[in-house]
C-alpha atoms as a PDB file:
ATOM      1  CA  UNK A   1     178.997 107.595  75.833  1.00  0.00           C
ATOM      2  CA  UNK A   2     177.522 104.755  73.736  1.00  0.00           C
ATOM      3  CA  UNK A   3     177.633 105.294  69.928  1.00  0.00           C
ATOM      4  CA  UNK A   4     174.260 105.849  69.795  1.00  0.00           C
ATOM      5  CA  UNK A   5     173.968 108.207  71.977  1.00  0.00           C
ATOM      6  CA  UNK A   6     176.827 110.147  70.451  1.00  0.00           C
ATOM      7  CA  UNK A   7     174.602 109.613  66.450  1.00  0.00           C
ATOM      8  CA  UNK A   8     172.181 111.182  68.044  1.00  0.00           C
ATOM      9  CA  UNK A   9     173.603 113.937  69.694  1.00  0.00           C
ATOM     10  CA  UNK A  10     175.745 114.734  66.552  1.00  0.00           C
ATOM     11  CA  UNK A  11     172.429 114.668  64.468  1.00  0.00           C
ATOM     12  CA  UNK A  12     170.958 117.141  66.741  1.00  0.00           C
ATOM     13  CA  UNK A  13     173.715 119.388  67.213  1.00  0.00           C
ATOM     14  CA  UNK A  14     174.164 119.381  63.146  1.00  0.00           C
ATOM     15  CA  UNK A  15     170.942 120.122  62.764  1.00  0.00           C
ATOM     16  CA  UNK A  16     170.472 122.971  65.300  1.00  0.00           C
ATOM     17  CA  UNK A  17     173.342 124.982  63.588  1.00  0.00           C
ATOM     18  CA  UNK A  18     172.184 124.353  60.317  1.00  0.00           C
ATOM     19  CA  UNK A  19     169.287 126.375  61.720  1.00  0.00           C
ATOM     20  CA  UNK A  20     171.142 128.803  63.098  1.00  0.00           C
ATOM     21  CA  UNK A  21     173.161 129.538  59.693  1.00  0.00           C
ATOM     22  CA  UNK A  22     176.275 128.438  60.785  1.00  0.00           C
ATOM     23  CA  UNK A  23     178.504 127.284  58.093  1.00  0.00           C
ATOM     24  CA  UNK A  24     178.860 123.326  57.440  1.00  0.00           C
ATOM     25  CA  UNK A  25     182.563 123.906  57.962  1.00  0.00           C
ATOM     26  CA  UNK A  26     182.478 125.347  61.347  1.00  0.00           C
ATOM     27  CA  UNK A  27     179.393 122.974  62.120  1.00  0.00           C
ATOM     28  CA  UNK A  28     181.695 120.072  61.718  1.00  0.00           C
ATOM     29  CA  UNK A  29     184.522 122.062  63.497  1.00  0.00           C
ATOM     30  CA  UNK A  30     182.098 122.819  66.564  1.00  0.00           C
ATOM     31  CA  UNK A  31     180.563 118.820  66.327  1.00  0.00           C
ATOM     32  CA  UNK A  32     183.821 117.415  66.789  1.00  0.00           C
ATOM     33  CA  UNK A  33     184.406 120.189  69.820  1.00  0.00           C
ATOM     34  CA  UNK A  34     181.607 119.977  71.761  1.00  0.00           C
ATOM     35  CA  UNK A  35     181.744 115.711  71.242  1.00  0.00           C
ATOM     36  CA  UNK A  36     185.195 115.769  72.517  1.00  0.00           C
ATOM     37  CA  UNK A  37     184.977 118.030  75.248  1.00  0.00           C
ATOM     38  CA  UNK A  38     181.354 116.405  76.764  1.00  0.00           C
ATOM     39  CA  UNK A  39     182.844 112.767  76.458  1.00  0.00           C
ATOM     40  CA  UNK A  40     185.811 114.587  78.567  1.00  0.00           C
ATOM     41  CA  UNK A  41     183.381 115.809  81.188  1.00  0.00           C
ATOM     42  CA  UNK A  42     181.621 112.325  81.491  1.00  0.00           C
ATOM     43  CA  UNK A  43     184.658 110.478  81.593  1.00  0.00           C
ATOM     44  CA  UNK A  44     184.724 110.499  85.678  1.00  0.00           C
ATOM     45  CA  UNK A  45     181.269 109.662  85.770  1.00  0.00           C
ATOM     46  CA  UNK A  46     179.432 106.477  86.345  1.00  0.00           C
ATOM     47  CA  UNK A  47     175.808 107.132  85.396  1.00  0.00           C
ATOM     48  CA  UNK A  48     174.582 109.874  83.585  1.00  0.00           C
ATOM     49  CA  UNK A  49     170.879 111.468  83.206  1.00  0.00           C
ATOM     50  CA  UNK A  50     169.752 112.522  80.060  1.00  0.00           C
ATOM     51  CA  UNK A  51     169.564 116.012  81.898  1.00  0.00           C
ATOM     52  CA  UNK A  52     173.492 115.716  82.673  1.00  0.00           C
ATOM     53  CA  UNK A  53     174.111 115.062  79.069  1.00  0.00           C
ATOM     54  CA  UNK A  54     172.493 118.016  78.031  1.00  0.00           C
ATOM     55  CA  UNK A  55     174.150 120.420  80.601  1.00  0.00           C
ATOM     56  CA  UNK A  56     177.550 119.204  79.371  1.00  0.00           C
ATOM     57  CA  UNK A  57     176.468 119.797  75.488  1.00  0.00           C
ATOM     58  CA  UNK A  58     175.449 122.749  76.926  1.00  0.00           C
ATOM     59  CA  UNK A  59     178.403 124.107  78.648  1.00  0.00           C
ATOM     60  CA  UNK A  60     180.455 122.899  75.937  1.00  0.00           C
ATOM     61  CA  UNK A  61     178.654 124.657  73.024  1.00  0.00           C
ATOM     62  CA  UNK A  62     178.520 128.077  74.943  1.00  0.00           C
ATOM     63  CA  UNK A  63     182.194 127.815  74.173  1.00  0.00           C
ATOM     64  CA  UNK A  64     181.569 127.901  70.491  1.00  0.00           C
ATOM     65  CA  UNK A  65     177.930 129.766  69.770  1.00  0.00           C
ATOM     66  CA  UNK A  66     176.162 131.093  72.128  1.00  0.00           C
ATOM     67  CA  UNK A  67     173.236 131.034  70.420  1.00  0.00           C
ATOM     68  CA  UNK A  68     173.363 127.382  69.863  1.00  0.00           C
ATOM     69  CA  UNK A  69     173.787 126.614  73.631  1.00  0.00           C
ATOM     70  CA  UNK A  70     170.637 128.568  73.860  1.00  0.00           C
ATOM     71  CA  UNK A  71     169.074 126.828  71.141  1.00  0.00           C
ATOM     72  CA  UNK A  72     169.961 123.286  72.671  1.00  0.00           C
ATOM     73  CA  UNK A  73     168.977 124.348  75.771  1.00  0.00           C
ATOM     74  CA  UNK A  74     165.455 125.270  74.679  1.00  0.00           C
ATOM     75  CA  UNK A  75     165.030 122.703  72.377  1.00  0.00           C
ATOM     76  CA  UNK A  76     162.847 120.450  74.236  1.00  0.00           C
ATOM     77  CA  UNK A  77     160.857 123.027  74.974  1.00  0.00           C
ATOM     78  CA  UNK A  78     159.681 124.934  71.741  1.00  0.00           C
ATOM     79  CA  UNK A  79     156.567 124.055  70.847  1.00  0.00           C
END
């Protein structure tokens, strides 16, 4: 994952909990979490879709928050 990429996707997930009410504490807990354990899943990978991306952030925040999974999985499509 490019640094960008990973701005971005810390940005997002930072601002989806902060909607959610979840503590700045355990926001930064759950950041560094769901980062580490997504660039662990895309390690063994060559190419990745923005769609795989987003099933690892996913799969990786269900861990934490349900709700936020939920809320990242829906996000492209509230309107």
């Amino acid at each position: 994952m490019d640094t960008a990429t990973e701005k971005t996707l810390i940005k997002d997930l930072k601002i989806n909990m902060k909607a959610l009410g979840i503590p700045a504490g355990s926001a930064e807990i759950f950041t560094e979490k769901i980062i580490s354990g997504v660039k662990k899943s895309i390690k063994s990978k060559n190419i990745i879709t923005e769609q795989d991306l987003n099933r690892f952030v996913i799969a990786e925040a269900k861990k934490y928050n349900t709700d936020l999974a939920y809320v990242y999985k829906i996000h492209d499509k509230i309107i």
